[in-house]
PDB file of N, CA and C in Angstrom:
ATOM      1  N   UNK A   1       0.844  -1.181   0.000  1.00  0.00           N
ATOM      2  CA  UNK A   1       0.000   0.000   0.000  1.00  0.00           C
ATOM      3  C   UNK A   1       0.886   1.239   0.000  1.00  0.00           C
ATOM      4  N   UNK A   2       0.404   2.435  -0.680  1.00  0.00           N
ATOM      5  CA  UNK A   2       1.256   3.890  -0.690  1.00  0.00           C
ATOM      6  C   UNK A   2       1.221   3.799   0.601  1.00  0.00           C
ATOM      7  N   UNK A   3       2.326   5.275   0.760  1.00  0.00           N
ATOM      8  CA  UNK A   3       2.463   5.511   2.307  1.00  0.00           C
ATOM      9  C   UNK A   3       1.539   6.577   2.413  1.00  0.00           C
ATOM     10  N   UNK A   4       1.500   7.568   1.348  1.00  0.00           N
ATOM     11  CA  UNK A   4       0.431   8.431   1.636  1.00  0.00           C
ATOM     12  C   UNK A   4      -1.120   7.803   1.656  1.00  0.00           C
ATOM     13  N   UNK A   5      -1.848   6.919   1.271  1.00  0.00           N
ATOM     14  CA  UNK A   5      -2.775   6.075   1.261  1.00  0.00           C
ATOM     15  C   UNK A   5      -2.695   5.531   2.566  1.00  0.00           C
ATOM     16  N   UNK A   6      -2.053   4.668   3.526  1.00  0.00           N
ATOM     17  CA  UNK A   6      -2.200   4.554   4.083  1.00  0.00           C
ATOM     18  C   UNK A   6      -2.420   5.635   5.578  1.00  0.00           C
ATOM     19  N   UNK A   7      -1.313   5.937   5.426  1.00  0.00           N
ATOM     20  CA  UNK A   7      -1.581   7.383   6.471  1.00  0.00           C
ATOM     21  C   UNK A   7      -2.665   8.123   6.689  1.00  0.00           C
ATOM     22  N   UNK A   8      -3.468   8.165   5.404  1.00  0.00           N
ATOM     23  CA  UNK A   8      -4.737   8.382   5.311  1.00  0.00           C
ATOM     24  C   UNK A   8      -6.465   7.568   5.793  1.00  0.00           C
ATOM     25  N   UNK A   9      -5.808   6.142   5.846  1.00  0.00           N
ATOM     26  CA  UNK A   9      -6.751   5.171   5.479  1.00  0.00           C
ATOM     27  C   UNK A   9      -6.453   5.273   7.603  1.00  0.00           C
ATOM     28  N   UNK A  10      -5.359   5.080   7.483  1.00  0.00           N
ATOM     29  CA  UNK A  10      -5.128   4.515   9.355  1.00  0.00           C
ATOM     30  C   UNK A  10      -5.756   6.037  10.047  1.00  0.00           C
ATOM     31  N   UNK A  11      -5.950   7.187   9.466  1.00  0.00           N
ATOM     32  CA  UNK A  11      -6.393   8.096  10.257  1.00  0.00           C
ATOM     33  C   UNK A  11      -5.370   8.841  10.616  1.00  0.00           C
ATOM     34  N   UNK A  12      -3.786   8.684  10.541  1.00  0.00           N
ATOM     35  CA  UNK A  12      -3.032   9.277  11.085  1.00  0.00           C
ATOM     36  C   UNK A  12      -2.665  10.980  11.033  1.00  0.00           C
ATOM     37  N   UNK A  13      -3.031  10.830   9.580  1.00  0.00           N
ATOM     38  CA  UNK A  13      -3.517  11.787   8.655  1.00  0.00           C
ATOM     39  C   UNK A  13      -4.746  12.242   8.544  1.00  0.00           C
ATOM     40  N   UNK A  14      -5.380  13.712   8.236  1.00  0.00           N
ATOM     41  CA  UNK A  14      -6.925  13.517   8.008  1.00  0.00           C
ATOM     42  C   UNK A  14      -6.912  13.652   6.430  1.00  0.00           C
ATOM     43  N   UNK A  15      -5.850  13.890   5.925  1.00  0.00           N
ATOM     44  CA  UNK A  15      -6.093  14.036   4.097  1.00  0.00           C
ATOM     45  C   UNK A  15      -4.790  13.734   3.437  1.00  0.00           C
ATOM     46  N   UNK A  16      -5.190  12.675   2.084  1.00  0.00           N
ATOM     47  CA  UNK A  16      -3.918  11.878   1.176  1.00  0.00           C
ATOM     48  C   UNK A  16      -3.128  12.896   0.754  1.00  0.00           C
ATOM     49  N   UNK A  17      -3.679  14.442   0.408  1.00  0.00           N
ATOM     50  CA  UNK A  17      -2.507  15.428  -0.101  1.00  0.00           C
ATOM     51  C   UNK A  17      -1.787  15.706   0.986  1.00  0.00           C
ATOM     52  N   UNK A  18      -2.382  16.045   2.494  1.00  0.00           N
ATOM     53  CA  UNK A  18      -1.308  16.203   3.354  1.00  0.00           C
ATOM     54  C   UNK A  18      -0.201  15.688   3.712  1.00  0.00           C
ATOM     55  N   UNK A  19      -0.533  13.625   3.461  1.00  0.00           N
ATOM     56  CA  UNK A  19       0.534  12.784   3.987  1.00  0.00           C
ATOM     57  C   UNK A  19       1.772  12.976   2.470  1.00  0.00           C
ATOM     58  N   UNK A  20       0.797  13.396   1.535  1.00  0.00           N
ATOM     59  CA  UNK A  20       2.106  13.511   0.391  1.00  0.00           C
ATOM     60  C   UNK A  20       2.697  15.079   0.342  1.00  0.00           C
ATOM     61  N   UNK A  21       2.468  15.770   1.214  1.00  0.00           N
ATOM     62  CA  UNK A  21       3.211  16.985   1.118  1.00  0.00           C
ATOM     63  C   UNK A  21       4.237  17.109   1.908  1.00  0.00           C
ATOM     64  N   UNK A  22       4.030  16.301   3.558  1.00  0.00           N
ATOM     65  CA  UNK A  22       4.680  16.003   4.618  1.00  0.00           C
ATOM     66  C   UNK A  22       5.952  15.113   3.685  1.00  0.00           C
ATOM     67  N   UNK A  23       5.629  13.667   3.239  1.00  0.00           N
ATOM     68  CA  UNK A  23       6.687  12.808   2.508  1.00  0.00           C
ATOM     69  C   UNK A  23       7.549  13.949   1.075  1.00  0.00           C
ATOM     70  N   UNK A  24       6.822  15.161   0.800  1.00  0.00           N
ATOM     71  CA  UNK A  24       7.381  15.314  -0.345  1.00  0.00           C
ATOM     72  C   UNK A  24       8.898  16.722   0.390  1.00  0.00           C
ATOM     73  N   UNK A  25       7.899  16.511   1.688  1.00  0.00           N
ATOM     74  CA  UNK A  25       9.236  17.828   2.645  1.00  0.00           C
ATOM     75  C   UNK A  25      10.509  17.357   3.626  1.00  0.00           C
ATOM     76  N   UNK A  26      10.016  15.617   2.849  1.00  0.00           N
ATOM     77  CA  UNK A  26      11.205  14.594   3.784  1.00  0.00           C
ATOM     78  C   UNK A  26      10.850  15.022   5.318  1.00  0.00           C
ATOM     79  N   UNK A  27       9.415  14.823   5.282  1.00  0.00           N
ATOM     80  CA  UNK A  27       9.011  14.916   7.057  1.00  0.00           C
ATOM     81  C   UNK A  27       8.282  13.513   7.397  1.00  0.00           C
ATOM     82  N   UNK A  28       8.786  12.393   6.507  1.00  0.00           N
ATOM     83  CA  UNK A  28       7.965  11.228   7.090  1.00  0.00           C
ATOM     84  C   UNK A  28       9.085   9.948   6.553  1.00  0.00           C
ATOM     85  N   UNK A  29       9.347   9.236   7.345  1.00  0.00           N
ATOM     86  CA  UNK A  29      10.363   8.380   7.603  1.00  0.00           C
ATOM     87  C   UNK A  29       9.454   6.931   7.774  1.00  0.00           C
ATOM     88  N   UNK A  30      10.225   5.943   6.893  1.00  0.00           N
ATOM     89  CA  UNK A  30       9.675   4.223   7.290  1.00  0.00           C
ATOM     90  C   UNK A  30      11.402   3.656   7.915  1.00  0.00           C
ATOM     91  N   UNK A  31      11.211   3.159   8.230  1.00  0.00           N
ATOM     92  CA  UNK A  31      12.184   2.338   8.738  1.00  0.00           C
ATOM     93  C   UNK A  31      13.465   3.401   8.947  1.00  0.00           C
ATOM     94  N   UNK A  32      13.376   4.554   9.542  1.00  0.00           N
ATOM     95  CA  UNK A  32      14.707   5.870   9.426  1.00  0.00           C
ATOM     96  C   UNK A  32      14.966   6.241   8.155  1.00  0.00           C
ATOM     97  N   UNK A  33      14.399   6.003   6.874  1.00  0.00           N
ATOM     98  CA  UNK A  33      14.530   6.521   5.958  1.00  0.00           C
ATOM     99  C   UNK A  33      13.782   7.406   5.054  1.00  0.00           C
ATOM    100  N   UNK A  34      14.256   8.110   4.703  1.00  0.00           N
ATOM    101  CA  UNK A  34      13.163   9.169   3.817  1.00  0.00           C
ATOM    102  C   UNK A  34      12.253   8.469   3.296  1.00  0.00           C
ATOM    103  N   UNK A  35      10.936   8.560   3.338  1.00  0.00           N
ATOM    104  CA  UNK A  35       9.980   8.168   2.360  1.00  0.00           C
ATOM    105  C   UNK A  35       9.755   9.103   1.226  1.00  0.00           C
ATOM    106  N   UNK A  36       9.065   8.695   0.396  1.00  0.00           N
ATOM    107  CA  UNK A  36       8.197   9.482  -0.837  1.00  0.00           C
ATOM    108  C   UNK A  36       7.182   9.005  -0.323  1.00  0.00           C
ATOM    109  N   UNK A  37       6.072   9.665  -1.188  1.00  0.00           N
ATOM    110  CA  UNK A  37       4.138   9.239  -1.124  1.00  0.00           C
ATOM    111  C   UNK A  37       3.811   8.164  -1.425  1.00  0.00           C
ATOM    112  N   UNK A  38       4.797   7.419  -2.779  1.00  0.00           N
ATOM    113  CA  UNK A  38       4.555   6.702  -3.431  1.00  0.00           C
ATOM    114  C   UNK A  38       5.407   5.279  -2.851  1.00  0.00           C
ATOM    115  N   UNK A  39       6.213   5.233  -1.637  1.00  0.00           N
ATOM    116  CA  UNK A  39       6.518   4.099  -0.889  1.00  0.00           C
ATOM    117  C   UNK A  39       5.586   3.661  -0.696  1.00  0.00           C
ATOM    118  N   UNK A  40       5.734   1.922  -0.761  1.00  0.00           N
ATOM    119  CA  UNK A  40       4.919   0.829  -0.094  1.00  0.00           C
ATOM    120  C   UNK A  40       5.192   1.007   1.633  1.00  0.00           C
ATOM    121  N   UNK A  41       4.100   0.127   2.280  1.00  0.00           N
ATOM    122  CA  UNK A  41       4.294   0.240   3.538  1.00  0.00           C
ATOM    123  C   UNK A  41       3.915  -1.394   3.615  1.00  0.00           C
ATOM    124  N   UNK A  42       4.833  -2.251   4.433  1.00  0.00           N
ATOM    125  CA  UNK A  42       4.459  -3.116   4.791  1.00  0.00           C
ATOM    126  C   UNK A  42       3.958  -3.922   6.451  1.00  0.00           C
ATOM    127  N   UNK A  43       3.655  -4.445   6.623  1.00  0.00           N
ATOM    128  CA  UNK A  43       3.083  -4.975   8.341  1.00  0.00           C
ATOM    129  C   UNK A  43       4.485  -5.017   8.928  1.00  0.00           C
ATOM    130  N   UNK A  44       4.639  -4.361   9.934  1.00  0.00           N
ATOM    131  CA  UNK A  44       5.954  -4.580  10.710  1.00  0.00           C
ATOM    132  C   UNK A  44       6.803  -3.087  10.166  1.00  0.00           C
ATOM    133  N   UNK A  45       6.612  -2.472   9.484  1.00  0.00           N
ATOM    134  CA  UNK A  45       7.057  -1.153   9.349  1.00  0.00           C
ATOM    135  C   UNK A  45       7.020  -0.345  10.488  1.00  0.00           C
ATOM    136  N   UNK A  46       8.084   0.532  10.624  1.00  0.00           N
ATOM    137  CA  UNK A  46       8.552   1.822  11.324  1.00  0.00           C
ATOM    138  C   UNK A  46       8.255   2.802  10.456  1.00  0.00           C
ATOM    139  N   UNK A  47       6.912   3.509  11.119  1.00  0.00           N
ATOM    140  CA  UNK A  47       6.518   5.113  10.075  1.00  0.00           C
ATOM    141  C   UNK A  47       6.782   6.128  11.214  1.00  0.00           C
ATOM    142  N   UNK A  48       7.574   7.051  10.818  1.00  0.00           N
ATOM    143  CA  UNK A  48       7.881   8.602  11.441  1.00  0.00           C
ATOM    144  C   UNK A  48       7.591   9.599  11.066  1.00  0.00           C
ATOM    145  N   UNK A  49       6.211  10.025  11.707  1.00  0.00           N
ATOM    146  CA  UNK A  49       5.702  11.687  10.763  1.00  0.00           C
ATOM    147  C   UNK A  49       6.444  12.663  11.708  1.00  0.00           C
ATOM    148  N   UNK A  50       6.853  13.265  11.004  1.00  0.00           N
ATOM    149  CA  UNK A  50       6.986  15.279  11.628  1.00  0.00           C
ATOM    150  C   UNK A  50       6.476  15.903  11.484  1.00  0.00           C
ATOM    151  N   UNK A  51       5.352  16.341  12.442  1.00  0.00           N
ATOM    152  CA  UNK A  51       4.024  17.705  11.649  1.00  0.00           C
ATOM    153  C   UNK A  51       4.444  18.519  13.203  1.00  0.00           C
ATOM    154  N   UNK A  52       5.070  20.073  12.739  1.00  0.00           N
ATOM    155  CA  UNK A  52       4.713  20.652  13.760  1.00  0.00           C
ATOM    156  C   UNK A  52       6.104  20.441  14.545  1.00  0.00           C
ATOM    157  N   UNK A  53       5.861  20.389  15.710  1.00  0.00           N
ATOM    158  CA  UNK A  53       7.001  20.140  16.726  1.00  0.00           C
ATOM    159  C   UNK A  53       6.746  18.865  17.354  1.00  0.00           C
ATOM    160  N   UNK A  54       5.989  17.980  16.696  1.00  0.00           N
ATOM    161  CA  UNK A  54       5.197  16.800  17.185  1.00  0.00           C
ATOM    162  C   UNK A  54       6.418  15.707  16.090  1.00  0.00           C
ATOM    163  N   UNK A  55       6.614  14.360  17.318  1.00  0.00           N
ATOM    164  CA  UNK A  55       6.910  13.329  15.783  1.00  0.00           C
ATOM    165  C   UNK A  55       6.502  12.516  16.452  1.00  0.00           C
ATOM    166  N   UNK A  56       5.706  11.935  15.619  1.00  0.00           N
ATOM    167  CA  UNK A  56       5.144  10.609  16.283  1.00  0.00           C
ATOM    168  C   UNK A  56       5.701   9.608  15.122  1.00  0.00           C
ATOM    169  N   UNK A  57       5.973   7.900  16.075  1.00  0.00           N
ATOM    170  CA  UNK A  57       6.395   6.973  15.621  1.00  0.00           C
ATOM    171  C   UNK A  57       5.762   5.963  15.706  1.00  0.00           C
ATOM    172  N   UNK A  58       5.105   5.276  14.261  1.00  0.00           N
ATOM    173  CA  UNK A  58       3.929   3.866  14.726  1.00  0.00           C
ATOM    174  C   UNK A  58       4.795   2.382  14.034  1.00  0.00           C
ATOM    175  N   UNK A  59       4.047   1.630  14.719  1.00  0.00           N
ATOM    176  CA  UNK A  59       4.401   0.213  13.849  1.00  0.00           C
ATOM    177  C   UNK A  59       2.991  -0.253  13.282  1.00  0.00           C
ATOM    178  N   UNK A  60       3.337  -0.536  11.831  1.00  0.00           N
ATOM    179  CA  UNK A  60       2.316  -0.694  11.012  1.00  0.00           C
ATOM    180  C   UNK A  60       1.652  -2.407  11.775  1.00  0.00           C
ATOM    181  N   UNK A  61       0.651  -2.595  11.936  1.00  0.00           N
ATOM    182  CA  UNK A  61      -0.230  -3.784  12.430  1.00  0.00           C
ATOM    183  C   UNK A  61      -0.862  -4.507  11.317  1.00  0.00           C
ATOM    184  N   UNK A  62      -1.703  -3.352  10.393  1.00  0.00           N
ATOM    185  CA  UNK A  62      -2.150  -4.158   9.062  1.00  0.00           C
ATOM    186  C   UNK A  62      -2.144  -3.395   8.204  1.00  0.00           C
ATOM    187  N   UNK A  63      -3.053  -3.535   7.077  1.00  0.00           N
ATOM    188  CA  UNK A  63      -2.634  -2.861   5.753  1.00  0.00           C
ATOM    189  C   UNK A  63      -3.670  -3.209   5.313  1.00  0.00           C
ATOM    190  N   UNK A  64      -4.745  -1.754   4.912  1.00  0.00           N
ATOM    191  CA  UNK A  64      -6.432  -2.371   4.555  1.00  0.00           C
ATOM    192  C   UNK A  64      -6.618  -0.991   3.640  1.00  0.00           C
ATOM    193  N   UNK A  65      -7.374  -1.447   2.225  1.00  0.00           N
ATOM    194  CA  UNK A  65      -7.608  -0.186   1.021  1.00  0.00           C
ATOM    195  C   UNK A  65      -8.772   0.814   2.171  1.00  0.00           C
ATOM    196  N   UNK A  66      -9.264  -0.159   2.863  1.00  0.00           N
ATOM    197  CA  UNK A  66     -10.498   1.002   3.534  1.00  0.00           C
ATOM    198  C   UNK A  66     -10.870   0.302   4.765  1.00  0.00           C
ATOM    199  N   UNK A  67     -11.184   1.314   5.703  1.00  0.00           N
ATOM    200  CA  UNK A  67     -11.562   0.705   6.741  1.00  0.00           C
ATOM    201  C   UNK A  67     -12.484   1.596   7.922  1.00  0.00           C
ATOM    202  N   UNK A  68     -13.114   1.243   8.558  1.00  0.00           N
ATOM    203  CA  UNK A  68     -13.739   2.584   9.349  1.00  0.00           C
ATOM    204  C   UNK A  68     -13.397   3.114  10.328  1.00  0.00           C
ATOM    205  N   UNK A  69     -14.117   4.259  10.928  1.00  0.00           N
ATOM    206  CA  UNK A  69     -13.136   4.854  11.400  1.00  0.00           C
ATOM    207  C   UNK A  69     -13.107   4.048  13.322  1.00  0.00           C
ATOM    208  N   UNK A  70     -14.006   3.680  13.451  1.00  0.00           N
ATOM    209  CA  UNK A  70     -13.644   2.564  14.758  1.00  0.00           C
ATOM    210  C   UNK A  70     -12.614   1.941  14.622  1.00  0.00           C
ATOM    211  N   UNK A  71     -12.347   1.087  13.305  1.00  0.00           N
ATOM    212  CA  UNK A  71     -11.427   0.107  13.082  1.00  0.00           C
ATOM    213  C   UNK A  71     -10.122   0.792  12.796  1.00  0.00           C
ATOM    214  N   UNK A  72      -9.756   1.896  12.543  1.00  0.00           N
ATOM    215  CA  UNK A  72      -8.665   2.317  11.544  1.00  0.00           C
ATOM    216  C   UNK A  72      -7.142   2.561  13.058  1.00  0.00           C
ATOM    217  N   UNK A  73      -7.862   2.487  14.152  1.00  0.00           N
ATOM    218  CA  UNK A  73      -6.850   3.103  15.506  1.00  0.00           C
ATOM    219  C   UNK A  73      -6.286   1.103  15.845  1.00  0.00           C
ATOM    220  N   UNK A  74      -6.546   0.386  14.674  1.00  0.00           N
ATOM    221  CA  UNK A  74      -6.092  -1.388  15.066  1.00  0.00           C
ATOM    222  C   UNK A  74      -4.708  -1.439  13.977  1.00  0.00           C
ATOM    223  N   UNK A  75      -4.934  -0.540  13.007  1.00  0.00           N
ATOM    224  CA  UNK A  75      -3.977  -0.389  11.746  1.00  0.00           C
ATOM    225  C   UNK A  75      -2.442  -0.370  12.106  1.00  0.00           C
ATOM    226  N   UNK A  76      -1.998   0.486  13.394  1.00  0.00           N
ATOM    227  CA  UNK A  76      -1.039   0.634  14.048  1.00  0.00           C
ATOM    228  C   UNK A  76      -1.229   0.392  15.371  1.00  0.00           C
ATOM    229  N   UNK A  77       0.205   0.700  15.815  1.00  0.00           N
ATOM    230  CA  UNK A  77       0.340   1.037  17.219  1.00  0.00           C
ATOM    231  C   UNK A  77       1.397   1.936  17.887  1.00  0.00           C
ATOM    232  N   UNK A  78       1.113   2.703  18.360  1.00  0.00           N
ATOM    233  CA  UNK A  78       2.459   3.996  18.548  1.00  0.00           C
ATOM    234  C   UNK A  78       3.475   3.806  19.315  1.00  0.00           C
ATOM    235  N   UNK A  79       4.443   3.443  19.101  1.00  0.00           N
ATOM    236  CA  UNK A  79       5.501   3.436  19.555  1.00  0.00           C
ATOM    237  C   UNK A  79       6.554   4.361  20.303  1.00  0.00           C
ATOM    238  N   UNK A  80       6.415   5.848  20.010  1.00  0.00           N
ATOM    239  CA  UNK A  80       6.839   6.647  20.113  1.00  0.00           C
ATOM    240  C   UNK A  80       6.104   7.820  19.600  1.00  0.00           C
ATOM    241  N   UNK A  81       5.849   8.925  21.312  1.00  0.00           N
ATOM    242  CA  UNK A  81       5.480  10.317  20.122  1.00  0.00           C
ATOM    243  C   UNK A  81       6.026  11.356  21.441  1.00  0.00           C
ATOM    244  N   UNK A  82       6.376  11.991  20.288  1.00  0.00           N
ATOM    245  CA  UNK A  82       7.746  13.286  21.421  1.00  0.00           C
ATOM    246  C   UNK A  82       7.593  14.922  20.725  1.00  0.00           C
ATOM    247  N   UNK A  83       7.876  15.675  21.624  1.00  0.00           N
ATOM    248  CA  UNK A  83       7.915  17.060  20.740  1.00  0.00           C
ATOM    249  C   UNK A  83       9.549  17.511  20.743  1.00  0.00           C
ATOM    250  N   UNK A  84       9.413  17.776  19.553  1.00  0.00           N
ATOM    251  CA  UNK A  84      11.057  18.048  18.790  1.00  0.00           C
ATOM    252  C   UNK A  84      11.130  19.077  18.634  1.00  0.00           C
ATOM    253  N   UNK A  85      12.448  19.687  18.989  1.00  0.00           N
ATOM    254  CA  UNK A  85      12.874  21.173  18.677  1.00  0.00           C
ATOM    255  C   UNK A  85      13.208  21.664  17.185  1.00  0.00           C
ATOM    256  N   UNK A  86      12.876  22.623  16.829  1.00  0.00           N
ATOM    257  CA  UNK A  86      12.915  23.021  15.362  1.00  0.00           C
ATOM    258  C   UNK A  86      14.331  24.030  15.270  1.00  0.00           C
ATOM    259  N   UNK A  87      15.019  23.266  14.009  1.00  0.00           N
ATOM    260  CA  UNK A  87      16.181  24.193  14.069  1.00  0.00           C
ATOM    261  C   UNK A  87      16.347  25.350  13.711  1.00  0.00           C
TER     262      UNK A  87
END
């Protein structure tokens, strides 16, 4: 699945252009590495958004084209979320 698609689908995100503007400003990381929009994300992935002074860090759980929004907080699980200083 995209990474921007998913980010979207799990809720992490509230909109697919946002998660691809964040990946297109090298503010979203899979496994410590730069993503694009257009990365796959697989189960067992390390995703790192930077929005803000916020970074939160999830591990991907599943991987679903759609899902609701009860169900979409099972998609991950957060691992890490910290506020970061801006240089």
């Amino acid at each position: 699945m995209r990474l921007d698609k998913y980010l979207k689908v799990a809720r992490i995100l509230k909109r697919r252009t946002v998660s691809k503007d964040l990946a297109d400003h090298q503010r979203v990381l899979i496994n410590g590495k730069t993503a694009k929009p257009a990365s796959e994300v697989n189960v067992g992935d390390l995703i790192t958004v930077i929005f803000g002074q916020r970074q939160l860090t999830v591990r991907v759980t599943e991987t679903a084209q759609y899902t609701r929004k009860e169900d979409a907080a099972s998609m991950y699980e957060v691992v890490e979320e910290k506020r970061v200083e801006l240089e």
